[in-house]
C-alpha atoms as a PDB file:
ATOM      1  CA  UNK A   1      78.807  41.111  85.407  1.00  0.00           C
ATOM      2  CA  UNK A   2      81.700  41.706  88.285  1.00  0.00           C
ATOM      3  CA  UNK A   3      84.545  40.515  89.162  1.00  0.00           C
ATOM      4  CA  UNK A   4      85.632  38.010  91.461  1.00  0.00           C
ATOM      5  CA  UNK A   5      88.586  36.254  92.662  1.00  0.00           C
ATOM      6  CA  UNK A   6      88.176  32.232  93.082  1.00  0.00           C
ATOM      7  CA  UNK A   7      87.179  32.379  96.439  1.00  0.00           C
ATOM      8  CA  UNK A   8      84.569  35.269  96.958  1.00  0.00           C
ATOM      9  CA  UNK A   9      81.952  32.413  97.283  1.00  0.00           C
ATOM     10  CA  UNK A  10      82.715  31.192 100.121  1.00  0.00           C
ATOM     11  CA  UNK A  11      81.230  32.956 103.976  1.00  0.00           C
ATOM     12  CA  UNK A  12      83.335  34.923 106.022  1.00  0.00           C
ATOM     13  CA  UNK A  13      82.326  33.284 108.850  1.00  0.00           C
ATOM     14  CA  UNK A  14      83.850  30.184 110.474  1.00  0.00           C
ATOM     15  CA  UNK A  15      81.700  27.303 110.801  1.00  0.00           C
ATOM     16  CA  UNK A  16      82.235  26.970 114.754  1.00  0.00           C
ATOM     17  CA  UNK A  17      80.999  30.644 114.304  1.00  0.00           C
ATOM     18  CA  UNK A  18      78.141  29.615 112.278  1.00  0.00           C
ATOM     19  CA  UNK A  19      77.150  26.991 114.382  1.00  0.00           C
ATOM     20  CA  UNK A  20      77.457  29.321 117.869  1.00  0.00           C
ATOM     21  CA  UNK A  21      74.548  31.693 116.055  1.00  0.00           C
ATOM     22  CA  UNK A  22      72.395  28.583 115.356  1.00  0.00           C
ATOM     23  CA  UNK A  23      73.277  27.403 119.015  1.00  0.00           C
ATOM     24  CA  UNK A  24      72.445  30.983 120.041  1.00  0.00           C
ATOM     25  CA  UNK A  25      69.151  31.755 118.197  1.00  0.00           C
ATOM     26  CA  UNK A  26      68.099  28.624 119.952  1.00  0.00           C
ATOM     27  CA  UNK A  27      69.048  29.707 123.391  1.00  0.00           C
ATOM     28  CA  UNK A  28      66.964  32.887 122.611  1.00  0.00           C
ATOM     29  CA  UNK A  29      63.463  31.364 122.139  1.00  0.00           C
ATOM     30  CA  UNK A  30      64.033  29.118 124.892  1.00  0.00           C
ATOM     31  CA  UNK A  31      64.775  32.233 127.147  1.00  0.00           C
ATOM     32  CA  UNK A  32      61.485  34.093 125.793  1.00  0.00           C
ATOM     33  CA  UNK A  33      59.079  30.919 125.578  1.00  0.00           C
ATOM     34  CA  UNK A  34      59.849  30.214 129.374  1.00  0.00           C
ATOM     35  CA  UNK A  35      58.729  33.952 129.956  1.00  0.00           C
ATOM     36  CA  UNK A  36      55.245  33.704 127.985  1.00  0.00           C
ATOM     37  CA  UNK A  37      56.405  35.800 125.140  1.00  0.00           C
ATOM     38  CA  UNK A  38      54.700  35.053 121.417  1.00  0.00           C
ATOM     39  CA  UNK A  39      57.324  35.258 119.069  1.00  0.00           C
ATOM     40  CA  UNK A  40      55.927  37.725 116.130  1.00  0.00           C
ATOM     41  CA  UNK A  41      56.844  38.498 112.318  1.00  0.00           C
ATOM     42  CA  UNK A  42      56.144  42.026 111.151  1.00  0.00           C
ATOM     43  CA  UNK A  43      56.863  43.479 107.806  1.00  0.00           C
ATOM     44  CA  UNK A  44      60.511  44.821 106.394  1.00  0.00           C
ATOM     45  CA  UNK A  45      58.773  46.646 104.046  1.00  0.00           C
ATOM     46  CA  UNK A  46      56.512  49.688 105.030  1.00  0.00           C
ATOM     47  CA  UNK A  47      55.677  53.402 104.300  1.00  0.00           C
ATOM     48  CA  UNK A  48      56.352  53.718 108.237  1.00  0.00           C
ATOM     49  CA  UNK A  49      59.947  54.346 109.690  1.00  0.00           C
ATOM     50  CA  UNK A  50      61.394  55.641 112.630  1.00  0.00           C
ATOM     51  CA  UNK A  51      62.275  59.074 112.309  1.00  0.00           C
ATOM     52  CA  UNK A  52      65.611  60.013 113.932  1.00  0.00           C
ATOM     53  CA  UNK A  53      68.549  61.985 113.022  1.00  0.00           C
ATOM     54  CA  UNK A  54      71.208  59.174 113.136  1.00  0.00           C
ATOM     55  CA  UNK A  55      69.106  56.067 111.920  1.00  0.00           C
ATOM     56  CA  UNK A  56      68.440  56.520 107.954  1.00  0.00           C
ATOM     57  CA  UNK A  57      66.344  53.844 106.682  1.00  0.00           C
ATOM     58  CA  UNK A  58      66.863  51.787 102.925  1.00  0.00           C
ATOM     59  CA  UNK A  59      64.633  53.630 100.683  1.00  0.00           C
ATOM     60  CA  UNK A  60      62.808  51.037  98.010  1.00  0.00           C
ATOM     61  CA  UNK A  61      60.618  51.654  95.567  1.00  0.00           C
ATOM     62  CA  UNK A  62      57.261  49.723  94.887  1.00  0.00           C
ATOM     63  CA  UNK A  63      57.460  49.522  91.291  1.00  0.00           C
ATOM     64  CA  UNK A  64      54.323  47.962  89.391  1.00  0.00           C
ATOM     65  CA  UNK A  65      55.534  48.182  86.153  1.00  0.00           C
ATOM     66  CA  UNK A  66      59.131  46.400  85.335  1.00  0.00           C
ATOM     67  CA  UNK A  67      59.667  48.714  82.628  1.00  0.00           C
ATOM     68  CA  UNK A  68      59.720  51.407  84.560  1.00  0.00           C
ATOM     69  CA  UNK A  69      61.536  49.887  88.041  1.00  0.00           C
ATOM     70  CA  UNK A  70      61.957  53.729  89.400  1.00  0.00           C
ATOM     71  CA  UNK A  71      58.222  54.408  88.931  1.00  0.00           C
ATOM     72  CA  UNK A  72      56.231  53.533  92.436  1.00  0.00           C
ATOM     73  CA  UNK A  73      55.488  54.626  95.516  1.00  0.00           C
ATOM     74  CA  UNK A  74      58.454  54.746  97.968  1.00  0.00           C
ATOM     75  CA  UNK A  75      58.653  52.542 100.969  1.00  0.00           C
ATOM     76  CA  UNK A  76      61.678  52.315 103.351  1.00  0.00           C
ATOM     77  CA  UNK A  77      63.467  48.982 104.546  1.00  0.00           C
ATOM     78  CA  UNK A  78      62.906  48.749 108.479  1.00  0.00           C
ATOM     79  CA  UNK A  79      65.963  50.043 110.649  1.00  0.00           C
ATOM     80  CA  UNK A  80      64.046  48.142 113.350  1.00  0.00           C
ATOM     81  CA  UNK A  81      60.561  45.991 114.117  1.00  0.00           C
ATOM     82  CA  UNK A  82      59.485  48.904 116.362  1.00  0.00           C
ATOM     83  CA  UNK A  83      56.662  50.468 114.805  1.00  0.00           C
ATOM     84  CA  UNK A  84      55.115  47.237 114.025  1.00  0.00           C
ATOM     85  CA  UNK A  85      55.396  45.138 117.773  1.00  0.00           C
ATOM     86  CA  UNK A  86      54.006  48.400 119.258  1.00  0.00           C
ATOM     87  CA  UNK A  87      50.841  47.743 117.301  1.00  0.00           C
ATOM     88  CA  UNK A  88      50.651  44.351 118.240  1.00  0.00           C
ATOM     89  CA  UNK A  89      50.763  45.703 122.039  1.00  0.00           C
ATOM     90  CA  UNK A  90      48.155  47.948 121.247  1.00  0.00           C
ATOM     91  CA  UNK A  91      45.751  45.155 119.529  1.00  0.00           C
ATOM     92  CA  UNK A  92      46.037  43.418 123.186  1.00  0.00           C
ATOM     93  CA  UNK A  93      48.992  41.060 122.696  1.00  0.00           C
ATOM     94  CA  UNK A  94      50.959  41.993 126.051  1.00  0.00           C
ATOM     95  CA  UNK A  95      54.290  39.662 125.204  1.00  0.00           C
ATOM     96  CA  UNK A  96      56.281  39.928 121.980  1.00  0.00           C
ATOM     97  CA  UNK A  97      59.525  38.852 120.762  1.00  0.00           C
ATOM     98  CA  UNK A  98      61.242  39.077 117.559  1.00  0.00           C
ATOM     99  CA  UNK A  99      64.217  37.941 115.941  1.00  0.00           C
ATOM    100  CA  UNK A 100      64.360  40.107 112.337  1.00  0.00           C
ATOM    101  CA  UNK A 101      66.384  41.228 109.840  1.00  0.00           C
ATOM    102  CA  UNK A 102      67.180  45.248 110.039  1.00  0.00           C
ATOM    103  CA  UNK A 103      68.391  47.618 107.854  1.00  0.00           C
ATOM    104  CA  UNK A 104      70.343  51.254 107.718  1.00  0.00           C
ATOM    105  CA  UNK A 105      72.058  52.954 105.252  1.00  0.00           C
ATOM    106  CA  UNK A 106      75.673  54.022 105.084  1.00  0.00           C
ATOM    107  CA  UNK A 107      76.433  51.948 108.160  1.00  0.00           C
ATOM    108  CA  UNK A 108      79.659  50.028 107.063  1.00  0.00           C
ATOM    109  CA  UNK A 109      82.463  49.053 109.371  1.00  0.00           C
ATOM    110  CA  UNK A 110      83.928  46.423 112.207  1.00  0.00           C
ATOM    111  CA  UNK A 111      80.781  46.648 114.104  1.00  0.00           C
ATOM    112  CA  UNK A 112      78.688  47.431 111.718  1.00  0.00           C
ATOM    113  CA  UNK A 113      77.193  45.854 108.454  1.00  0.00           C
ATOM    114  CA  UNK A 114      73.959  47.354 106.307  1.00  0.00           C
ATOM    115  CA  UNK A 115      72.064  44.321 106.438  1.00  0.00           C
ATOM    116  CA  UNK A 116      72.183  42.769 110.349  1.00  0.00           C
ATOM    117  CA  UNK A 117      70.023  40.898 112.816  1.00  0.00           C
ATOM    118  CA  UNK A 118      68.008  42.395 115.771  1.00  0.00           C
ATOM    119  CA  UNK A 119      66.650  40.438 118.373  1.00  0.00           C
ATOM    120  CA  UNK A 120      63.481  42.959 119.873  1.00  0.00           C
ATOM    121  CA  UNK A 121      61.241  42.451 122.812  1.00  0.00           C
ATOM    122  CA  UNK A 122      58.647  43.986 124.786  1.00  0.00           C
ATOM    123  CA  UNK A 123      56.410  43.397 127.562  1.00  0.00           C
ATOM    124  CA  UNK A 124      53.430  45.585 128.756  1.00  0.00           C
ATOM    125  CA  UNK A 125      53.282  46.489 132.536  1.00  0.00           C
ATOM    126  CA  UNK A 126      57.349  46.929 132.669  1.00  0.00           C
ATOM    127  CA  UNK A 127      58.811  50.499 133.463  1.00  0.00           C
ATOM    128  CA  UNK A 128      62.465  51.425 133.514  1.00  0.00           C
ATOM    129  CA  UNK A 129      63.913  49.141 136.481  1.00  0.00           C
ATOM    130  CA  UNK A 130      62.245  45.666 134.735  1.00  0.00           C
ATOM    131  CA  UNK A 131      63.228  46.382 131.858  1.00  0.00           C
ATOM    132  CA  UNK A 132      66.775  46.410 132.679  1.00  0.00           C
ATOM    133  CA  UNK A 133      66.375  43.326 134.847  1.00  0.00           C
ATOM    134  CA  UNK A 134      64.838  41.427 131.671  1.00  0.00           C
ATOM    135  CA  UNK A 135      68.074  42.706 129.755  1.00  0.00           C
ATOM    136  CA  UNK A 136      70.624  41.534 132.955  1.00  0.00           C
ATOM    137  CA  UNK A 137      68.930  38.129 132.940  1.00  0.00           C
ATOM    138  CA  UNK A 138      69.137  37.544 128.949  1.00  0.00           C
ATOM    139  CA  UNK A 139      72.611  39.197 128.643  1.00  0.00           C
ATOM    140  CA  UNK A 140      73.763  36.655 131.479  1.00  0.00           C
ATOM    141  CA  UNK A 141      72.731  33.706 129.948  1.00  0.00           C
ATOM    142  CA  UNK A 142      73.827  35.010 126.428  1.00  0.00           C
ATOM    143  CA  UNK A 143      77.021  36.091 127.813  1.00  0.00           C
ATOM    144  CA  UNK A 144      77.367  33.306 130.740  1.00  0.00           C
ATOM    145  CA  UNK A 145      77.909  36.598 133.394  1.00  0.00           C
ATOM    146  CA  UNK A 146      77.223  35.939 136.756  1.00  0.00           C
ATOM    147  CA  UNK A 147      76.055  39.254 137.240  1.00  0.00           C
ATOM    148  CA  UNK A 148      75.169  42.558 135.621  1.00  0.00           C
ATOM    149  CA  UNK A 149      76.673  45.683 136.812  1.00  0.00           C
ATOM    150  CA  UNK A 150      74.323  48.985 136.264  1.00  0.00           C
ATOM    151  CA  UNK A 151      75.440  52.822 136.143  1.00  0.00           C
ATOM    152  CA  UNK A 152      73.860  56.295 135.541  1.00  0.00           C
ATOM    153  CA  UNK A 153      74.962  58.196 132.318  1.00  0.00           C
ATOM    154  CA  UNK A 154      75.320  61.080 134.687  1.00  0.00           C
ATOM    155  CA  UNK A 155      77.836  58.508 137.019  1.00  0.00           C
ATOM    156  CA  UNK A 156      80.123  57.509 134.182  1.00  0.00           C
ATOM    157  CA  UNK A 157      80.495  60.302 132.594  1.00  0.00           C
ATOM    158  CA  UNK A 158      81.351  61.940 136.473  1.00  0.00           C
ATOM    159  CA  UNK A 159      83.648  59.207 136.844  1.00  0.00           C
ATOM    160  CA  UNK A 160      85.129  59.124 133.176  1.00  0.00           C
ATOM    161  CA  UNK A 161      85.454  62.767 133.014  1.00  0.00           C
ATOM    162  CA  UNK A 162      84.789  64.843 135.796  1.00  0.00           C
ATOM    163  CA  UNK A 163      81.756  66.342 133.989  1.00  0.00           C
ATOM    164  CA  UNK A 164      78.328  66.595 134.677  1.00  0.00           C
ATOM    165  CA  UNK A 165      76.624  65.619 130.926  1.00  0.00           C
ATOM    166  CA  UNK A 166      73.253  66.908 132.509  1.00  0.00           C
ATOM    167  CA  UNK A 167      74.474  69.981 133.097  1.00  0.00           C
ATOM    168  CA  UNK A 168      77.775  71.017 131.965  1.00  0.00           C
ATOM    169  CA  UNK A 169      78.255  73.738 128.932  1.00  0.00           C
ATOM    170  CA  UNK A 170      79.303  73.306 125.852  1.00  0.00           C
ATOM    171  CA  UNK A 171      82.841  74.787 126.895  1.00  0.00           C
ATOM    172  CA  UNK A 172      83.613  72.479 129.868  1.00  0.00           C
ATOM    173  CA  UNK A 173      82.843  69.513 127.520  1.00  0.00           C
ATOM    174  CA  UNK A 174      85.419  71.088 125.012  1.00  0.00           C
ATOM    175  CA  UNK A 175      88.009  71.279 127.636  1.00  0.00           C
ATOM    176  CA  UNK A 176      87.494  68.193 128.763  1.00  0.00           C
ATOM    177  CA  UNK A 177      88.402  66.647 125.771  1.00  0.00           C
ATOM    178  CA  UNK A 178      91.383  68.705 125.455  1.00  0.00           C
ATOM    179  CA  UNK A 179      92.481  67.991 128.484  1.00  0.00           C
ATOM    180  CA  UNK A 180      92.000  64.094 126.700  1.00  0.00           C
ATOM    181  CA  UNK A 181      93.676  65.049 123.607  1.00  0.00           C
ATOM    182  CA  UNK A 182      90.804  63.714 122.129  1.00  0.00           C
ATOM    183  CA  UNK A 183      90.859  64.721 118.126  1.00  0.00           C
ATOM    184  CA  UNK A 184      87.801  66.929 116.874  1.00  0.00           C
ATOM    185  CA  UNK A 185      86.301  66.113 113.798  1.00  0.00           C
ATOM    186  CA  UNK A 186      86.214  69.185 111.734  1.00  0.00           C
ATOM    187  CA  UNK A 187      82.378  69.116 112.239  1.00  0.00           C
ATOM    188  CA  UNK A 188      82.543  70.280 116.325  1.00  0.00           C
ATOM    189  CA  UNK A 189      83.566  73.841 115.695  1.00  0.00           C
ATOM    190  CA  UNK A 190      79.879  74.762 116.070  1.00  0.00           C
ATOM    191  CA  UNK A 191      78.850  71.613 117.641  1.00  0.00           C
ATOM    192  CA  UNK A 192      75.583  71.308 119.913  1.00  0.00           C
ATOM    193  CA  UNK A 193      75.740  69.770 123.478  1.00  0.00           C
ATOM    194  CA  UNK A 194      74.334  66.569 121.850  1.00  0.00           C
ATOM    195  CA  UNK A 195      77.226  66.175 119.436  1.00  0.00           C
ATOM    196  CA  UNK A 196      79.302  66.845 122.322  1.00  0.00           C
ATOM    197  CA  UNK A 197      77.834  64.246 124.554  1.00  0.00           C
ATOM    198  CA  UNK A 198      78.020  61.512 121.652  1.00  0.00           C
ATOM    199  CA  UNK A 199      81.682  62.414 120.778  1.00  0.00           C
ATOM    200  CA  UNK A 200      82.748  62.011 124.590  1.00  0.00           C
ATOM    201  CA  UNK A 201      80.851  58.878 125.257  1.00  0.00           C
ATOM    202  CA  UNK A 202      82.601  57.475 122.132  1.00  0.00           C
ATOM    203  CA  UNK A 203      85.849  58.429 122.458  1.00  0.00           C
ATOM    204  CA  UNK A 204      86.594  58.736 126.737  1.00  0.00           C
ATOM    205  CA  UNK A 205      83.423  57.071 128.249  1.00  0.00           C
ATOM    206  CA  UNK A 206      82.559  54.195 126.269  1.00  0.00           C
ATOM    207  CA  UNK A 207      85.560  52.053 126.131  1.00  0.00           C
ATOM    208  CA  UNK A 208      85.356  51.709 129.914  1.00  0.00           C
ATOM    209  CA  UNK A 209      81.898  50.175 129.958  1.00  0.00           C
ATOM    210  CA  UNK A 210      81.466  46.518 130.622  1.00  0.00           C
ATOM    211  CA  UNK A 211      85.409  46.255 130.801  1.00  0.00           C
ATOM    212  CA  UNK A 212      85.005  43.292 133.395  1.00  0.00           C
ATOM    213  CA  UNK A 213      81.758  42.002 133.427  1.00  0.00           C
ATOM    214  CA  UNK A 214      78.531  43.250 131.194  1.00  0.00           C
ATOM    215  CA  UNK A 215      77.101  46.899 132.346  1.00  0.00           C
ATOM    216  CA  UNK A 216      74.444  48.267 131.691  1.00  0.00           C
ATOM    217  CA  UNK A 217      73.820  52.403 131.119  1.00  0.00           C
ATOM    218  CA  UNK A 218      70.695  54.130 131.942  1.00  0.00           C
ATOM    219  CA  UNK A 219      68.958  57.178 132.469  1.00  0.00           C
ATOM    220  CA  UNK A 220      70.274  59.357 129.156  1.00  0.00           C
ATOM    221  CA  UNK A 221      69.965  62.976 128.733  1.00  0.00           C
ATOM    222  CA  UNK A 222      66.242  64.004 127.931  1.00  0.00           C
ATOM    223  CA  UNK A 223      67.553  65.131 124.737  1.00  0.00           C
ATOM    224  CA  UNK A 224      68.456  61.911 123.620  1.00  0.00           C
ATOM    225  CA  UNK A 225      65.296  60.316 124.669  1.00  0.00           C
ATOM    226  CA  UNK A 226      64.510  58.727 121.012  1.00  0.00           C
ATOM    227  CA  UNK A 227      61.140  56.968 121.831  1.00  0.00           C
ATOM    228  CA  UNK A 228      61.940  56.661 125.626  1.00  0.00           C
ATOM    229  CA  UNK A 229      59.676  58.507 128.053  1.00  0.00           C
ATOM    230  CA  UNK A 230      61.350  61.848 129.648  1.00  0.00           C
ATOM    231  CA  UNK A 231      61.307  61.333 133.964  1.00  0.00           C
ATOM    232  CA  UNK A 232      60.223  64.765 135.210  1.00  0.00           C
ATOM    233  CA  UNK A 233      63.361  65.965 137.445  1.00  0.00           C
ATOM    234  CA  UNK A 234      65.568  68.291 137.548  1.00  0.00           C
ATOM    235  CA  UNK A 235      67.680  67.936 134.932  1.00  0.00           C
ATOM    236  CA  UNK A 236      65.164  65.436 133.200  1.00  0.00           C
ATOM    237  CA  UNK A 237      66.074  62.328 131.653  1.00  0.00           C
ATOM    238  CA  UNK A 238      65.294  59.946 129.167  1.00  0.00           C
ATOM    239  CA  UNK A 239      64.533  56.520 130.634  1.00  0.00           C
ATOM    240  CA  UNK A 240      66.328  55.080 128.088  1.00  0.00           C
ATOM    241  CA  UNK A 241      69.302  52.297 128.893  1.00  0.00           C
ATOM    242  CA  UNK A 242      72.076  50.417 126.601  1.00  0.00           C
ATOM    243  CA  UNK A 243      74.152  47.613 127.855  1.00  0.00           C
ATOM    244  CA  UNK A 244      77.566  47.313 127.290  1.00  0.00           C
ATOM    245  CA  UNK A 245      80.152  44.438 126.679  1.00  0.00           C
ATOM    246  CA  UNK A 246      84.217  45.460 126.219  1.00  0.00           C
ATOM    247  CA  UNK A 247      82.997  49.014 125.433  1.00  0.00           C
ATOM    248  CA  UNK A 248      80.618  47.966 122.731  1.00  0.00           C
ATOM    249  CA  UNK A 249      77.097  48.715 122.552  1.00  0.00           C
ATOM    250  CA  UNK A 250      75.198  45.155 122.336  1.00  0.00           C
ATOM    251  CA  UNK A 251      71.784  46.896 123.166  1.00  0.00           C
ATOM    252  CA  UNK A 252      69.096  50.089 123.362  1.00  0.00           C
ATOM    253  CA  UNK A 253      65.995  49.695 125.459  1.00  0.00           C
ATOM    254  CA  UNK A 254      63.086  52.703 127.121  1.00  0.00           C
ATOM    255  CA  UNK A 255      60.610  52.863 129.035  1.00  0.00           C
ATOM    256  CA  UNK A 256      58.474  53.032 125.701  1.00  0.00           C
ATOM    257  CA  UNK A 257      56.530  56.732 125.413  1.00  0.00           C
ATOM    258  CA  UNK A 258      53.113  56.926 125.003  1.00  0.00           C
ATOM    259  CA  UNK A 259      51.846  60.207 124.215  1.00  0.00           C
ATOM    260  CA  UNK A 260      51.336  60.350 120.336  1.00  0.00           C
ATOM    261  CA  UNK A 261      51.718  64.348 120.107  1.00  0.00           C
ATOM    262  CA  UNK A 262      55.108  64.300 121.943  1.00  0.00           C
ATOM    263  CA  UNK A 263      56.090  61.353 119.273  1.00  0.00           C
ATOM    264  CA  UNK A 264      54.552  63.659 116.577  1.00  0.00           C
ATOM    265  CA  UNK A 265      56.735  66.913 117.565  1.00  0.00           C
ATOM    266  CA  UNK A 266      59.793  64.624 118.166  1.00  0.00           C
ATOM    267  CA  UNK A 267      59.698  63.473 114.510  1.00  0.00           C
ATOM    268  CA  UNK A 268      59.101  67.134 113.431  1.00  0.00           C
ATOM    269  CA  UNK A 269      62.110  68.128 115.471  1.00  0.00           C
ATOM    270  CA  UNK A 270      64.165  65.342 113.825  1.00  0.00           C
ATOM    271  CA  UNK A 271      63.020  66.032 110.238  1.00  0.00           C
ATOM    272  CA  UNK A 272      64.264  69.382 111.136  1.00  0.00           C
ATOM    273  CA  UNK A 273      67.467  68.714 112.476  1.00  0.00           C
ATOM    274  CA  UNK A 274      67.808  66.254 109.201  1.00  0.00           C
ATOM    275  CA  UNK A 275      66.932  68.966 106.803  1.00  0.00           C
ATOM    276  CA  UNK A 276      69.898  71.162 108.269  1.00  0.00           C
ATOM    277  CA  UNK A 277      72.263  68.340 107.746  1.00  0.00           C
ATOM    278  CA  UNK A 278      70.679  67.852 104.149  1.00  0.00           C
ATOM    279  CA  UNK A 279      69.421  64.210 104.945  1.00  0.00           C
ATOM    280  CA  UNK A 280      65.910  63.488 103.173  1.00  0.00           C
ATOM    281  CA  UNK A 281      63.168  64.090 105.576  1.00  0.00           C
ATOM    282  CA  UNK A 282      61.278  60.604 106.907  1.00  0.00           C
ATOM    283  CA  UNK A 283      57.043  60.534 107.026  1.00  0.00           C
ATOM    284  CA  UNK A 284      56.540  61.707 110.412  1.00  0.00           C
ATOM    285  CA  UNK A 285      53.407  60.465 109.978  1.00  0.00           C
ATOM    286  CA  UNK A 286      52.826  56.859 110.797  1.00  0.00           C
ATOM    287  CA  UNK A 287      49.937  53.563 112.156  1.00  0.00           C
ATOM    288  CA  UNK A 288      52.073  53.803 115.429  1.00  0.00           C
ATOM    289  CA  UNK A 289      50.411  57.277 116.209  1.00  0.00           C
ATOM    290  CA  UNK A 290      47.120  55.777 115.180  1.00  0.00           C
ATOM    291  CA  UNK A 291      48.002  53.043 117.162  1.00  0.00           C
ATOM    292  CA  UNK A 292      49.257  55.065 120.525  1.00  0.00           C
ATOM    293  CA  UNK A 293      46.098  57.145 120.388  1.00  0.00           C
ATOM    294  CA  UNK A 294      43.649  54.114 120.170  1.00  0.00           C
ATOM    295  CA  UNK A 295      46.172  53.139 123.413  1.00  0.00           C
ATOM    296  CA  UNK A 296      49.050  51.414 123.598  1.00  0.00           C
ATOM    297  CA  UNK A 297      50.000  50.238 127.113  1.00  0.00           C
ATOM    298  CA  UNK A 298      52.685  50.978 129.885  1.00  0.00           C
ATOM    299  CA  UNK A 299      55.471  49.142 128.687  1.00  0.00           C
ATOM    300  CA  UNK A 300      59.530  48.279 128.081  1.00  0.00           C
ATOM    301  CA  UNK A 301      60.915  47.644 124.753  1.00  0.00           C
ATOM    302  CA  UNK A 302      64.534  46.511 124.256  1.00  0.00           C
ATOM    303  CA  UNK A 303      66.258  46.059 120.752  1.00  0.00           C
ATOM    304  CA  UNK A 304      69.375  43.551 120.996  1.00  0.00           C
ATOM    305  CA  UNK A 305      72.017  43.760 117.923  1.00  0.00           C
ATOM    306  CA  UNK A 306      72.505  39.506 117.581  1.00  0.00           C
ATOM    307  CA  UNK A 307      75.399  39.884 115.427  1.00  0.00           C
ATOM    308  CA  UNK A 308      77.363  41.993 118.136  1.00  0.00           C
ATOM    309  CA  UNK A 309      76.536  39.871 120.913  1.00  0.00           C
ATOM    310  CA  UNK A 310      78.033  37.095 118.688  1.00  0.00           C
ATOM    311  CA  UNK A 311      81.117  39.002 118.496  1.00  0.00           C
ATOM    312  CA  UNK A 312      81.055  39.439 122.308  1.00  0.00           C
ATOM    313  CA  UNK A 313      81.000  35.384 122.791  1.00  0.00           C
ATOM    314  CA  UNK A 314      83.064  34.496 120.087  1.00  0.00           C
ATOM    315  CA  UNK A 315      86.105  37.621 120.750  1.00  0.00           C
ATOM    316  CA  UNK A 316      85.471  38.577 117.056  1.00  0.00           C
ATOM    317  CA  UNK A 317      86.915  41.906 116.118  1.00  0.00           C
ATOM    318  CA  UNK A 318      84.983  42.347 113.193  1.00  0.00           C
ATOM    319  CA  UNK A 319      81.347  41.498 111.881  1.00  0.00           C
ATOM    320  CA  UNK A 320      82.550  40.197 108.971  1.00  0.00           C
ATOM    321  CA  UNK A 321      83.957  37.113 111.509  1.00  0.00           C
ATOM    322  CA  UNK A 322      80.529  36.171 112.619  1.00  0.00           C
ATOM    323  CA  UNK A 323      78.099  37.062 109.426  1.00  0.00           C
ATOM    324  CA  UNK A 324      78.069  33.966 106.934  1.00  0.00           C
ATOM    325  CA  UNK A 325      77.892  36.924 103.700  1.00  0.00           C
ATOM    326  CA  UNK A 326      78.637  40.640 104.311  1.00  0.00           C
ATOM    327  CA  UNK A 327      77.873  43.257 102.439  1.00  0.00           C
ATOM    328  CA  UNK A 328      80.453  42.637  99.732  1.00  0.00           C
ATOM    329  CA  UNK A 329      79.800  38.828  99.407  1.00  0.00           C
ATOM    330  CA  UNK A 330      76.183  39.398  99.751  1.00  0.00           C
END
């Protein structure tokens, strides 16, 4: 039993927000059925899960046996429909979209709820520049922009701070956020560039993104690549974009990578950098390798947080205002 007061029952959510998601979700397969895409359904539930140092999956055991409920293989709740549509590309299916529940632990706050809705898409043939116009044309309708302004990680973080994020040390991105007076978690005092990069874009880049009208960010340090493909320049970077809306992320896309042995020592790499954190270490192997060697095809893969772009519409500061049960009325 738990307590409750007399009202826990009832959503968080207004009904005018309520009805803008149905009104929304609608507006969302018409935008993807008038572009040929086949809207898919893949599992929540698999041994497979992305394997990153910031994303940790819902672990859930397969129990066969109710008297023993913690007996069972483990499985892991998905933190995203990835591994999954990429197999459907690779069985020959060339235009997918999905609208899915995802999951990820210890991920609790105004912008942020365990349990939230993803709206992923991908279409073979597309490299970095399509993908982004795909994005532009769904985030204006969503967002009723007229247009869709685009910038370089390198740019706003030139612009923001007067650093180059490609190629600046680890001590001019300290002094540039002293010279910010932005506060260091206790954490930085042996930070890596990475941890550097995030904690700038967070705290001095960020909230200038999308200020006026929806922008979108592209072309990330290779060393945040995730599953993007890595453009071979000088410095290299990750064809990987995120558009922005008042400073909050509403979406992640790549150019997808297809080589299954970089994907295999990227997940080795992450395991690693999980195990010196003491996070649990994710199978790094998965079906998407089997599926990227039997060939998946050249293509762009965007994942669109629903619930955020809600809060975008509606001017919601928190989750909670456009989710009909949170976490803690779940």
């Amino acid at each position: 039993m738990y307590e409750t007061d007399d009202f826990d029952f009832l959503p968080t959510a207004s009904v005018t927000a309520l009805e803008t998601r149905a009104a929304v979700l609608r507006q969302l397969r018409d935008f993807f059925a008038q572009r040929g895409f086949l809207e898919v359904e893949t599992p929540l539930l698999s041994r497979d899960t992305v394997v990153d140092l910031h994303l940790d999956p819902l672990a859930v055991t397969l129990t066969a046996d109710p008297d023993r409920p913690s007996a069972g293989p483990r499985m892991w709740l998905q933190t995203s429909p990835e591994f999954a549509m990429k197999r459907l590309l690779a069985a020959g299916i060339p235009r997918i979209f999905q609208i899915t529940k995802a999951f990820r632990a210890d991920e609790q706050g105004a912008r942020h709820n365990p349990e939230f809705t993803l709206v992923e898409w991908y279409r073979a043939g597309d490299g970095l520049h399509e993908g982004m116009d795909l994005l532009a044309a769904l985030a204006g309708e969503l967002l009723g922009a007229s247009a869709v302004d685009r910038c370089s990680y390198r740019d706003a973080f030139q612009t923001c701070l007067g650093v180059d994020p490609l190629t600046a040390s680890v001590e001019e991105f300290a002094l540039a956020a002293r010279n910010r007076d932005v506060v260091l978690p206790r954490s930085m005092s042996a930070a890596t560039r990475d941890e550097w990069l995030n904690l700038l874009l967070a705290e001095c880049v960020e909230p200038h993104l999308g200020k006026t009208r929806p922008l979108i960010l592209f072309d990330y340090p290779a060393s945040q690549a995730a599953l993007a493909r890595v453009r071979d320049e000088y410095p290299p970077v990750a064809e990987r974009f995120e558009l922005y809306v008042h400073g909050m992320e509403l979406a992640n896309g790549y150019h997808e990578l297809l080589d299954p042995s970089v994907l295999m020592a990227r997940n080795r790499a992450a395991n690693a950098e999980r195990a010196a954190r003491g996070k649990c270490s994710l199978p790094e192997q998965s079906r998407l390798l089997a599926a990227m060697r039997y060939g998946l095809p050249a293509c762009t893969g965007v994942a669109l947080g629903l619930d955020r772009v809600l809060m975008a519409i509606t001017g919601a500061k928190h989750i909670r205002e456009v989710l009909a049960f949170p976490l803690d009325r779940a």
